[in-house]
Protein backbone atom coordinates (compact mmCIF):
# COMPACT_ATOMS: atom_id res chain seq x y z
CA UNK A 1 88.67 98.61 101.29
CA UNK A 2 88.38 97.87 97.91
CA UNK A 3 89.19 97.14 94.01
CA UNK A 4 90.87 94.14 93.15
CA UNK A 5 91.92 91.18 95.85
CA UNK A 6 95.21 92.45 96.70
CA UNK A 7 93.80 95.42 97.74
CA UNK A 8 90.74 94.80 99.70
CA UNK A 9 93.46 93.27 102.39
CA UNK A 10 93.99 95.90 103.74
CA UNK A 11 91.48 96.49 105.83
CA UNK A 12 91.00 93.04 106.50
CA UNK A 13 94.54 92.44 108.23
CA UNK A 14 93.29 95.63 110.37
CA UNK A 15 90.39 93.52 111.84
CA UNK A 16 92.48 90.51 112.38
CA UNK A 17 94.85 92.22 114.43
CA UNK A 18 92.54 94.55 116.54
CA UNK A 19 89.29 92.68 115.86
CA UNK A 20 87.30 95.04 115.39
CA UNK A 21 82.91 109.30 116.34
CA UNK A 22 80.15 108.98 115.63
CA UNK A 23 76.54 109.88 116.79
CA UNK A 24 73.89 106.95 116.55
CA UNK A 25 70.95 108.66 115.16
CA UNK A 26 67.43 106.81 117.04
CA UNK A 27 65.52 106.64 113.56
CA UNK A 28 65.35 104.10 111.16
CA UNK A 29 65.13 104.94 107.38
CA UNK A 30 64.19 102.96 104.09
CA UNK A 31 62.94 103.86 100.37
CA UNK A 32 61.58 101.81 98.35
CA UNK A 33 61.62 104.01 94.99
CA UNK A 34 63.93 105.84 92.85
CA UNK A 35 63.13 109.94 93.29
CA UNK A 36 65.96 112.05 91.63
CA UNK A 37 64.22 115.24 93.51
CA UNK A 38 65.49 118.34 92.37
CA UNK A 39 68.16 116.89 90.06
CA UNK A 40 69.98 120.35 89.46
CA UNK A 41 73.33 120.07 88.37
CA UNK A 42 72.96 116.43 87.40
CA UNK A 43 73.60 114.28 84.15
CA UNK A 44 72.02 110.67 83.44
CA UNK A 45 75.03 108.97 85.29
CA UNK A 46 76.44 111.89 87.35
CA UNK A 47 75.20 114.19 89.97
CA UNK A 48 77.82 117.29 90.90
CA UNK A 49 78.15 120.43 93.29
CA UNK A 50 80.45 122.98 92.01
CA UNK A 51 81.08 126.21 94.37
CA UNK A 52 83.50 127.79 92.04
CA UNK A 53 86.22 126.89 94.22
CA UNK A 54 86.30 122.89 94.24
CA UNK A 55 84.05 120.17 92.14
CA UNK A 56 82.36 116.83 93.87
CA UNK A 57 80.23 114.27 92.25
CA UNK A 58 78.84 111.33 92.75
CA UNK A 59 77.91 107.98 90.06
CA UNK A 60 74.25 107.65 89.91
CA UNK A 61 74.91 104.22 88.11
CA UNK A 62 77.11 102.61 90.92
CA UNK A 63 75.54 103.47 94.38
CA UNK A 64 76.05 107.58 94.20
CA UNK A 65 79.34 106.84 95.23
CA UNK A 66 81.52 109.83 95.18
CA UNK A 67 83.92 108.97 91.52
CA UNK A 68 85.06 113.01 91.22
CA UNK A 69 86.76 115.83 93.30
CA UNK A 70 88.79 118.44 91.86
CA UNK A 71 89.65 121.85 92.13
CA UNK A 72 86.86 124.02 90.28
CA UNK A 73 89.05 123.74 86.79
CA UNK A 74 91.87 120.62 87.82
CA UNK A 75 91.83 116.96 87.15
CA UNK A 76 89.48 114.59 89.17
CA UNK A 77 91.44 113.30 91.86
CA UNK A 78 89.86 110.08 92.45
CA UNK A 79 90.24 106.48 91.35
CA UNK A 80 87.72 104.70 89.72
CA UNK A 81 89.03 101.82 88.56
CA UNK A 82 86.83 99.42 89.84
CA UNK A 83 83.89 99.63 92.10
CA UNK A 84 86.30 98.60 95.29
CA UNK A 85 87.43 101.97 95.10
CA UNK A 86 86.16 105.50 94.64
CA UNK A 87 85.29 107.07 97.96
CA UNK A 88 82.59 105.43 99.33
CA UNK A 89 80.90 104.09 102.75
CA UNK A 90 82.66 100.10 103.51
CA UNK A 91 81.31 98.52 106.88
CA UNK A 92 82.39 95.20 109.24
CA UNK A 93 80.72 92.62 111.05
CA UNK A 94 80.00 89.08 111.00
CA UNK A 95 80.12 86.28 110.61
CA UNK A 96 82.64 85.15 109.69
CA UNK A 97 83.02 84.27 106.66
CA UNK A 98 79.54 85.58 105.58
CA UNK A 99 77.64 83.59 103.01
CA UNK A 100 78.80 81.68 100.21
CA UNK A 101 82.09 83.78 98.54
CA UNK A 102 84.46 82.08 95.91
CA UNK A 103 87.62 80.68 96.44
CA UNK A 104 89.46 84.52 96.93
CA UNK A 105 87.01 85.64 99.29
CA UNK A 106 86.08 82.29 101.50
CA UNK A 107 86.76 84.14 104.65
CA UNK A 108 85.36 87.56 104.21
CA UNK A 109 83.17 88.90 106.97
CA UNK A 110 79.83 90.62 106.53
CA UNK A 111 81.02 93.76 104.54
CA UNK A 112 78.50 95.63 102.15
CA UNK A 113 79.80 98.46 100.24
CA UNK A 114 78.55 101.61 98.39
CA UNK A 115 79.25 101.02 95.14
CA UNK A 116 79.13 97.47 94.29
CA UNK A 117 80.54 93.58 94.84
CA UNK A 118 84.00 92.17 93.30
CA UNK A 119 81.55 90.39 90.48
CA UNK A 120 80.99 93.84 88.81
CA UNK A 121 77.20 94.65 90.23
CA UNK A 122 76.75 97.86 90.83
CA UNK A 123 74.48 98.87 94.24
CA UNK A 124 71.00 100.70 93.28
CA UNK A 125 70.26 104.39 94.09
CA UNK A 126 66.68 104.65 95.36
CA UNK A 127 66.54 108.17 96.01
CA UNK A 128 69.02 111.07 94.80
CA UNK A 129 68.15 115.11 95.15
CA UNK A 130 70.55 117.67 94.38
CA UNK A 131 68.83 121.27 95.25
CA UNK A 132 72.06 123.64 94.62
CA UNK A 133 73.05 123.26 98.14
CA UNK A 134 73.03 119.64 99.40
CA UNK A 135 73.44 116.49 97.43
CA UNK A 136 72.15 113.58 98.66
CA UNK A 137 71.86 110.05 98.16
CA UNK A 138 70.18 106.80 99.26
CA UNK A 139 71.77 103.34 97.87
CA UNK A 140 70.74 99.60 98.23
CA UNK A 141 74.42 98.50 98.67
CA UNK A 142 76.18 94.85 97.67
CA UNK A 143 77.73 92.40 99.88
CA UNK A 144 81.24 92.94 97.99
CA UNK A 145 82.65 89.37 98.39
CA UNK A 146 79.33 87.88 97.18
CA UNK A 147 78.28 87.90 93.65
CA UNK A 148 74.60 89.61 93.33
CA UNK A 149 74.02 90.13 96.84
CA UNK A 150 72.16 93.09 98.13
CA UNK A 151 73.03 93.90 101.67
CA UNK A 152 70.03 94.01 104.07
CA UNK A 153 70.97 97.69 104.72
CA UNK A 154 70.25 100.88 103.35
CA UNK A 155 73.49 103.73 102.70
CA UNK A 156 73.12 107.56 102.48
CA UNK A 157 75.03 110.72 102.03
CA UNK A 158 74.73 114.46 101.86
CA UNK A 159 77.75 116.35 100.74
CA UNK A 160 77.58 120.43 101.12
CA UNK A 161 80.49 122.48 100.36
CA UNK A 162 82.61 125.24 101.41
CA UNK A 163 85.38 127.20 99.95
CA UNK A 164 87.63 123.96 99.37
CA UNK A 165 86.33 121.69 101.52
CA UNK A 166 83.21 119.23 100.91
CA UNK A 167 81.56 118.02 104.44
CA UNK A 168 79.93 114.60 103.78
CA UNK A 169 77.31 112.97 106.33
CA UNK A 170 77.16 109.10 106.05
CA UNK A 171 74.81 106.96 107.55
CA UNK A 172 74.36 103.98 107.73
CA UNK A 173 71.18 102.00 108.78
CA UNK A 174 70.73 97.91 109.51
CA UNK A 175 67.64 95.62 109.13
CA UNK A 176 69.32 92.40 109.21
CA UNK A 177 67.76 89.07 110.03
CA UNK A 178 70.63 88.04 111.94
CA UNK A 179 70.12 89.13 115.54
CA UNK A 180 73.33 88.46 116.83
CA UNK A 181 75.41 91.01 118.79
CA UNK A 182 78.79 91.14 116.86
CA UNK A 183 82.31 91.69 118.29
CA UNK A 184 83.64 95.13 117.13
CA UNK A 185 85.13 95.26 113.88
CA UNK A 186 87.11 98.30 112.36
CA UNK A 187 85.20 100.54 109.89
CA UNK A 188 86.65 102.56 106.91
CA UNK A 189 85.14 106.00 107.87
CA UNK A 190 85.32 106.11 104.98
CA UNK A 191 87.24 104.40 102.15
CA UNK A 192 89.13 107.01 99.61
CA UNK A 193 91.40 105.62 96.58
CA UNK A 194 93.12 108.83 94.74
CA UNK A 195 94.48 108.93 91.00
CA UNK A 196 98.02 107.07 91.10
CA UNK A 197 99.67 111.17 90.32
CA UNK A 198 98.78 111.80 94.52
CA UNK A 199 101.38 109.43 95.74
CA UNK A 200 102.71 110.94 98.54
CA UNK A 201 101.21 110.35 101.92
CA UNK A 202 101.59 113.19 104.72
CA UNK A 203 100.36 113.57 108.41
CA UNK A 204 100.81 114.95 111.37
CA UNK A 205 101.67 112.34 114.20
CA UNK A 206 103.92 113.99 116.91
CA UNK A 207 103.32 115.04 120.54
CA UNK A 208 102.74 118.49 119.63
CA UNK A 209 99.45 119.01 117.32
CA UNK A 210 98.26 122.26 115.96
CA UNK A 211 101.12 123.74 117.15
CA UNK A 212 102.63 123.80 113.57
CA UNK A 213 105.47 121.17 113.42
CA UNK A 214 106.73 119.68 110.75
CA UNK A 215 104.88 117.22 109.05
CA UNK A 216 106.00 113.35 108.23
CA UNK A 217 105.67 111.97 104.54
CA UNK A 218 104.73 108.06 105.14
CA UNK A 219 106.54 105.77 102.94
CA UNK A 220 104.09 102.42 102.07
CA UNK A 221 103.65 100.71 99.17
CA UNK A 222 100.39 98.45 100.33
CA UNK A 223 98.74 96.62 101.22
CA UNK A 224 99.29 96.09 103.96
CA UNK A 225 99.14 99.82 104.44
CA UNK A 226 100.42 101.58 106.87
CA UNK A 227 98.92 102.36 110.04
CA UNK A 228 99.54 106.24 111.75
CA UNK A 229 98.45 107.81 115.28
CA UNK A 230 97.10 111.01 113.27
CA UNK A 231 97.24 113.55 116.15
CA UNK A 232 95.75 116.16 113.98
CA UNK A 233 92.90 113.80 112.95
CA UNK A 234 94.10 113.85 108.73
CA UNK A 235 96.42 112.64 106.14
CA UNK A 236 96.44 113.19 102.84
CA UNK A 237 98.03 112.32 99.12
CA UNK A 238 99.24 114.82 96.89
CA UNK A 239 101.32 115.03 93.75
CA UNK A 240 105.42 116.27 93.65
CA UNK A 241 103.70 119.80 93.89
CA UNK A 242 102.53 118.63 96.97
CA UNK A 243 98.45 119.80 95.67
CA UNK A 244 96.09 117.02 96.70
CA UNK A 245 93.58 115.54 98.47
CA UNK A 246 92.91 115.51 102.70
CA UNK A 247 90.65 113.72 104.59
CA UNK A 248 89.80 115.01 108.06
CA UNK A 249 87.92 113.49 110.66
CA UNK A 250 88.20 115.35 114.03
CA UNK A 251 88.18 112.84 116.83
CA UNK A 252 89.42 110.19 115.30
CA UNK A 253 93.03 109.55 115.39
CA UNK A 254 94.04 106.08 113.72
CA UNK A 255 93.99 106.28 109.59
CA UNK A 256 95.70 103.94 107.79
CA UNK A 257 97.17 104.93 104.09
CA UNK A 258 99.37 103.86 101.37
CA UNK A 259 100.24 103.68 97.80
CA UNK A 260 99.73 101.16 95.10
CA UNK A 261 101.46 100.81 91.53
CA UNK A 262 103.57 102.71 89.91
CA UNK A 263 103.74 106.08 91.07
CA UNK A 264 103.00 109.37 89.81
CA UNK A 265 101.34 107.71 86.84
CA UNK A 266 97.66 107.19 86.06
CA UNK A 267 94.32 108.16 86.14
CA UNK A 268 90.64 107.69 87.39
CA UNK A 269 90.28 104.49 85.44
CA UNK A 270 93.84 103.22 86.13
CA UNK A 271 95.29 100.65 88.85
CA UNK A 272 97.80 103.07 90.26
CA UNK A 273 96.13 104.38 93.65
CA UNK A 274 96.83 106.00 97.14
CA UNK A 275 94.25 105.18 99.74
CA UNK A 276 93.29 106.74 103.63
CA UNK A 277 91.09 105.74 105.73
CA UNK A 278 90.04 106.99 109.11
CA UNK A 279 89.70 104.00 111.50
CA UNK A 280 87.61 102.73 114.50
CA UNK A 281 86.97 100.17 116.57
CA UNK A 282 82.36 99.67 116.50
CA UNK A 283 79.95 97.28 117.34
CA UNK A 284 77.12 97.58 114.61
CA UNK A 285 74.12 96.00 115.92
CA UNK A 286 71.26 93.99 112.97
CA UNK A 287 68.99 97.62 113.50
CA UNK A 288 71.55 100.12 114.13
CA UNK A 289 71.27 103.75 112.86
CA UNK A 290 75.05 104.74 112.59
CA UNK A 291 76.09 108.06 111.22
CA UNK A 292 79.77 109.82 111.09
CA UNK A 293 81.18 113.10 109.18
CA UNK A 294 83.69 113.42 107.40
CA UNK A 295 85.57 116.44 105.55
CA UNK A 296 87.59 116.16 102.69
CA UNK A 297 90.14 119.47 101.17
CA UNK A 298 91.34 119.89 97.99
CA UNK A 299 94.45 122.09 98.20
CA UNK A 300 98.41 122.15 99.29
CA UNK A 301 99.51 120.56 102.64
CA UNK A 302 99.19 123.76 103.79
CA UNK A 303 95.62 124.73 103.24
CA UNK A 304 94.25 121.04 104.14
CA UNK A 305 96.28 121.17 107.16
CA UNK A 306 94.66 124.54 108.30
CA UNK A 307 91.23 123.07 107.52
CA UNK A 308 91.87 120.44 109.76
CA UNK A 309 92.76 122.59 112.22
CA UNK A 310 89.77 124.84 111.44
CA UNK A 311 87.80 121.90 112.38
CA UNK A 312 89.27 120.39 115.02
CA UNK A 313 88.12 119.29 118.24
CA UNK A 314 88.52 121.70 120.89
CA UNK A 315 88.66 120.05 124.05
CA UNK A 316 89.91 116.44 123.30
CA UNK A 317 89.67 115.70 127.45
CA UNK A 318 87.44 112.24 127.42
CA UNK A 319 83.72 112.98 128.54
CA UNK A 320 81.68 109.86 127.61
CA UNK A 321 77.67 110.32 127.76
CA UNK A 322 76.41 106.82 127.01
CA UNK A 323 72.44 108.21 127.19
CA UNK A 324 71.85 107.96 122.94
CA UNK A 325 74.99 105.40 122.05
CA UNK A 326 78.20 103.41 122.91
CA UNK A 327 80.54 106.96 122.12
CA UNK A 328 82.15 104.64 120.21
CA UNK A 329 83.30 101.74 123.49
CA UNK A 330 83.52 97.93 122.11
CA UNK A 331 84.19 95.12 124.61
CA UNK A 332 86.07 91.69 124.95
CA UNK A 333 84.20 89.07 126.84
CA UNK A 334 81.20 90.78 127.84
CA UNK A 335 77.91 91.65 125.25
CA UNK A 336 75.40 94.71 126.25
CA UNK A 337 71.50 94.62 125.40
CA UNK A 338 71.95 95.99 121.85
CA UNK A 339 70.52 99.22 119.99
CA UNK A 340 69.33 101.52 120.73
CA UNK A 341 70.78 102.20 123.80
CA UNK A 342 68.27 103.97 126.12
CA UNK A 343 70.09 106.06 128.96
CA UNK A 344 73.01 103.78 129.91
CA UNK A 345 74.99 101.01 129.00
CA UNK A 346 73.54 97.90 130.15
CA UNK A 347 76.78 95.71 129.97
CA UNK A 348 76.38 91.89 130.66
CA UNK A 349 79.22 90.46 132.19
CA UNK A 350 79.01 86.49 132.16
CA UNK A 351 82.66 85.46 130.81
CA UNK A 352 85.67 85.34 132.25
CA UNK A 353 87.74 88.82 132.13
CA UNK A 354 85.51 91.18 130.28
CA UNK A 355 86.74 93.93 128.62
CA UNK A 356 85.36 98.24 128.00
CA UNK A 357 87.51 99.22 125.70
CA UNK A 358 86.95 103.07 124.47
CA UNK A 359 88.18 104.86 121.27
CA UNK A 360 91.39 106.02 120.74
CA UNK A 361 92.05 109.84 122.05
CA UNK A 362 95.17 112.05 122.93
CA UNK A 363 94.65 114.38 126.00
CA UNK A 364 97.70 115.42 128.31
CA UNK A 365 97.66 113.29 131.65
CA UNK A 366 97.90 116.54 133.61
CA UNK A 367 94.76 118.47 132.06
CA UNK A 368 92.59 115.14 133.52
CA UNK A 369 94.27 114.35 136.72
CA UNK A 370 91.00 112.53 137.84
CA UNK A 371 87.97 110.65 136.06
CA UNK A 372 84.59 110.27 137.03
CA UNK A 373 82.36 107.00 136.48
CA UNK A 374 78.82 106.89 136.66
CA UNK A 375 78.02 103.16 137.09
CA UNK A 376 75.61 100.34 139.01
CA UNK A 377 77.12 97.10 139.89
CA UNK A 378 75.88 93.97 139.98
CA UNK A 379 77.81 91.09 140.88
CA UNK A 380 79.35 89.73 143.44
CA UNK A 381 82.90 90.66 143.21
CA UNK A 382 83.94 94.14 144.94
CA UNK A 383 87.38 95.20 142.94
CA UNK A 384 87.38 96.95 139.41
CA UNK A 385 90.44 98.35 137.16
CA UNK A 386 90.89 101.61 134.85
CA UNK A 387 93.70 100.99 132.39
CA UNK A 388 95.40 103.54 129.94
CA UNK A 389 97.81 103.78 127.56
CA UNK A 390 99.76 106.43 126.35
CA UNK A 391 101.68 107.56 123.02
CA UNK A 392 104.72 104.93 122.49
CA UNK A 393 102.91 102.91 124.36
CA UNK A 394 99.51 101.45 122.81
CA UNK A 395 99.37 98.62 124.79
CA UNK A 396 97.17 98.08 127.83
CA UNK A 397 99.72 97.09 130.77
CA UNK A 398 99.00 96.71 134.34
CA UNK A 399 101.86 99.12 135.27
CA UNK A 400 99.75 101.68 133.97
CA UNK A 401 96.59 101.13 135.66
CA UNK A 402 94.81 101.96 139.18
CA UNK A 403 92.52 99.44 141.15
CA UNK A 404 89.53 100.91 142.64
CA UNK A 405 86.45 99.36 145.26
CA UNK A 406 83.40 98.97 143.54
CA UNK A 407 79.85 98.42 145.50
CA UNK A 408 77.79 95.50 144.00
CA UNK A 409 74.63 96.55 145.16
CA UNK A 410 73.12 97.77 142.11
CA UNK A 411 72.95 101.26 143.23
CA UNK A 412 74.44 103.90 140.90
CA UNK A 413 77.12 105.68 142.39
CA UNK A 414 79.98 108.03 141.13
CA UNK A 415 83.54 106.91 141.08
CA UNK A 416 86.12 108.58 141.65
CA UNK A 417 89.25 107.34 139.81
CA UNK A 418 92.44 109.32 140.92
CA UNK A 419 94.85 108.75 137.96
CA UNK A 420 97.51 111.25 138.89
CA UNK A 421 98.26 109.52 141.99
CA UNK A 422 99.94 106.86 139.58
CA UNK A 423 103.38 107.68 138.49
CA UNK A 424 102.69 106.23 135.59
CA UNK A 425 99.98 108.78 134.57
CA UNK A 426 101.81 111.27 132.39
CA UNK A 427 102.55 112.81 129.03
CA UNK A 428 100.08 111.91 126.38
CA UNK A 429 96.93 109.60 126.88
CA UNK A 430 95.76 107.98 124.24
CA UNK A 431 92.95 105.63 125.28
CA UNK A 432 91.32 103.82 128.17
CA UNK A 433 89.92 100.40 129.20
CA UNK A 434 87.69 99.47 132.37
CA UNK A 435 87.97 96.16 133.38
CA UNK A 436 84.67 96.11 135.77
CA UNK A 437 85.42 92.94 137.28
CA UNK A 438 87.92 90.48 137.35
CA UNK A 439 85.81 87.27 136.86
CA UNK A 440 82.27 87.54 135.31
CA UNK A 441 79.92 85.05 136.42
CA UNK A 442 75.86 84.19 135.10
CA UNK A 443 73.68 86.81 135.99
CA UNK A 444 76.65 89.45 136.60
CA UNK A 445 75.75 93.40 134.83
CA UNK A 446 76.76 96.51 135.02
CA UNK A 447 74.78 99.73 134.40
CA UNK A 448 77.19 102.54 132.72
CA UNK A 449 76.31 105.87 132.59
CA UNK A 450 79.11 108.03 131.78
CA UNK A 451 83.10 108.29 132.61
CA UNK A 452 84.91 111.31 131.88
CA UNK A 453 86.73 114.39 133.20
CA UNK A 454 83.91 115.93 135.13
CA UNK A 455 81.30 114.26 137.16
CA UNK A 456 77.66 113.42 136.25
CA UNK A 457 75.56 113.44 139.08
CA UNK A 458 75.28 114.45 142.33
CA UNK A 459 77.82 116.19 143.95
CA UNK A 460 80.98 114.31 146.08
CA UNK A 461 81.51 114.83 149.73
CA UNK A 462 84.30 111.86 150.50
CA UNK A 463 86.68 110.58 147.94
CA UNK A 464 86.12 107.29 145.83
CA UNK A 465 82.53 107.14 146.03
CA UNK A 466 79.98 109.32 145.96
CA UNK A 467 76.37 108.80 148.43
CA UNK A 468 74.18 106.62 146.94
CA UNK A 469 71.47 109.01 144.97
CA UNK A 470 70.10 106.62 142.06
């Protein structure tokens, strides 16, 4: 995301390539009137929380975006420098190109941001309370490559803290007039630019995580920035000290990251910056409610490292309940009825080849020898394929896929999808795609329930399909 031209590429070149966590809340949520609350802690532009331990506040006067983190008595550790940066909430869509954008932005999507467009207007706060424990935030934000443009959406954030870490809660909620179901687009979750002295980038990306290996410095002077398979879910910048910032999101395991400038030079109003950003792949509907966390640690490698593992997730075997939301699945040739999803997955299927494609993961092939699918057919065609790929390997192939016999009755039924008979099927998984038919035709839908390591449903007596017991 963000701050001048050359750097809001970035993420752009990420949704031209993949074109292109996270719990969909069911309620909607607008305010229509400034109400600073309980402003403890707060100055006419700022807003802060201060444990003793670390420092985090947010600009009242450019969307409550957050503009400072620091250790309780160090430097603020993020970049300012123009209202592209900070840390702040950044979202995707289209179309494409989106409204009427001069001659540097002509094909920018639909994009509103926290803090404010590339013209210099800064997004309103409508509601801010900060009651010693929880600060919290409601914005009007821009469309950043059009100039005056409120977005038809409306932004918020609560940031609590502990120790060194700050947990943030963003959410994001749609009213757009534009009714169209989108093709997935990837989302900063979130955007964070750091002072140009943090310019050294460090994750963890091996085969082994939490297990304490060493970790990898990534070299990248962006944009383009560079993208990492962040096994421990964080990466962070930090000076020759190596004392920074990390930004952990459990679950998520593509962030991409760089540095810009001149390093080890500037600060919170200067061009030098690093920048992460956690990554996926989501389809965000005109009235979705769409909400992720987020944790960021102020510290060495060593302390945000064993946050992240404090945090992590502790059973990383896929287990996808699509009864509230998509769990974070996009698709390629093939649309579903929109939010909010009610149950199941109601996946039309009316183009040629359509796609499931789910998030990215990292589970050993031998802790999920089989997977279950919960699913109602309808369409004439009788043969379906599970695809995965694995680490070294992103790439959906067919040599690493099974074929399985579908019933297109439109009775739901489990699956039962024996990976491990595929020699294929080993080491490290790191995502999945369901190609539900080969052909789609007019009229052709699938109900999806679920697909994970254990079954939903009734019980199995015969392998590959359960008894019919919609």
């Amino acid at each position: 995301m963000g701050m001048k031209p050359i750097m809001r590429l970035a993420p752009m070149l990420l949704f031209i390539l993949f074109f292109g966590g996270v719990v969909l809340a069911a309620r909607p949520a607008r305010v229509d009137a400034i109400d600073s609350g309980n402003s403890n802690g707060a100055t006419e532009k700022m807003s802060y929380r201060d444990n003793g331990v670390i420092r985090v506040g947010i600009d009242l006067t450019i969307g409550g975006t957050i503009t400072y983190v620091s250790a309780h008595d160090g430097p603020n550790l993020i970049n300012a420098h123009d209202k592209g940066r900070e840390i702040q909430q950044s979202y995707y869509s289209g179309p494409q190109p989106y409204g009427q954008a001069n001659s540097g932005w002509k094909n920018w999507p639909w994009n509103p941001i926290g803090a404010g467009d590339v013209y210099g207007h800064p997004a309103r706060v409508v509601r801010h309370t900060n009651d010693g424990k929880t600060l919290y935030c409601a914005t009007i934000p821009m469309q950043w490559a059009l100039d005056n443009v409120p977005g038809r959406c409306l932004f918020e954030t609560w940031i609590t803290l502990d120790g060194r870490t700050a947990h943030v809660h963003y959410r994001l909620t749609n009213h757009r007039a534009d009714l169209t179901q989108y093709p997935a687009y990837n989302q900063e979750l979130p955007a964070v630019y750091t002072v140009g002295t943090l310019y050294r980038l460090f994750t963890y990306d091996g085969a082994t995580p939490f297990k304490g290996a060493p970790l990898r410095q990534v070299q990248n002077a962006g944009p383009p920035w560079a993208s990492m398979t962040a096994t421990e879910n964080w990466a962070a910048l930090v000076n020759d000290h190596g004392f920074g910032l990390g930004v952990i999101e459990p679950g998520v395991y593509q962030f991409i990251g760089g540095f810009h400038g001149p390093p080890d030079v500037g600060g919170p109003q200067d061009d030098s910056t690093g920048y992460i950003a956690p990554v996926r792949q989501e389809i965000l509907d005109h009235n979705i409610v769409y909400d992720f966390n987020f944790t960021l640690a102020v510290g060495t490698l060593d302390q945000i490292r064993a946050a992240a593992t404090q945090f992590r997730v502790r059973d990383p075997r896929p287990d996808y309940r699509f009864e509230r939301d998509r769990q974070h699945w996009h698709y390629i040739n093939a649309h579903d009825s929109g939010f909010p999803i009610k149950g199941h997955l109601h996946v039309i299927m009316d183009q040629n080849d359509p796609e499931f494609i789910g998030p990215g993961g990292w589970w050993d092939a031998k802790d999920v020898p089989r997977l279950y699918l919960r699913a109602a057919f309808h369409t004439a065609e009788t043969g379906a394929e599970l695809f995965w790929s694995t680490a070294g390997h992103d790439q959906f192939s067919e040599d690493r896929s099974i074929h399985f016999t579908i019933k297109p009755d439109g009775k739901t039924r489990t699956y039962v999808l024996n990976l491990a008979a595929s020699p294929q099927y080993t080491g490290n998984i790191t995502g999945l795609r369901l190609d539900p038919v080969p052909a789609g035709r007019p009229g052709d839908f699938a109900d999806v329930y679920s697909l994970g390591y254990r079954r939903v449903g009734a019980s199995n007596h015969a392998p590959g399909i359960t008894p019919e017991d919609q």
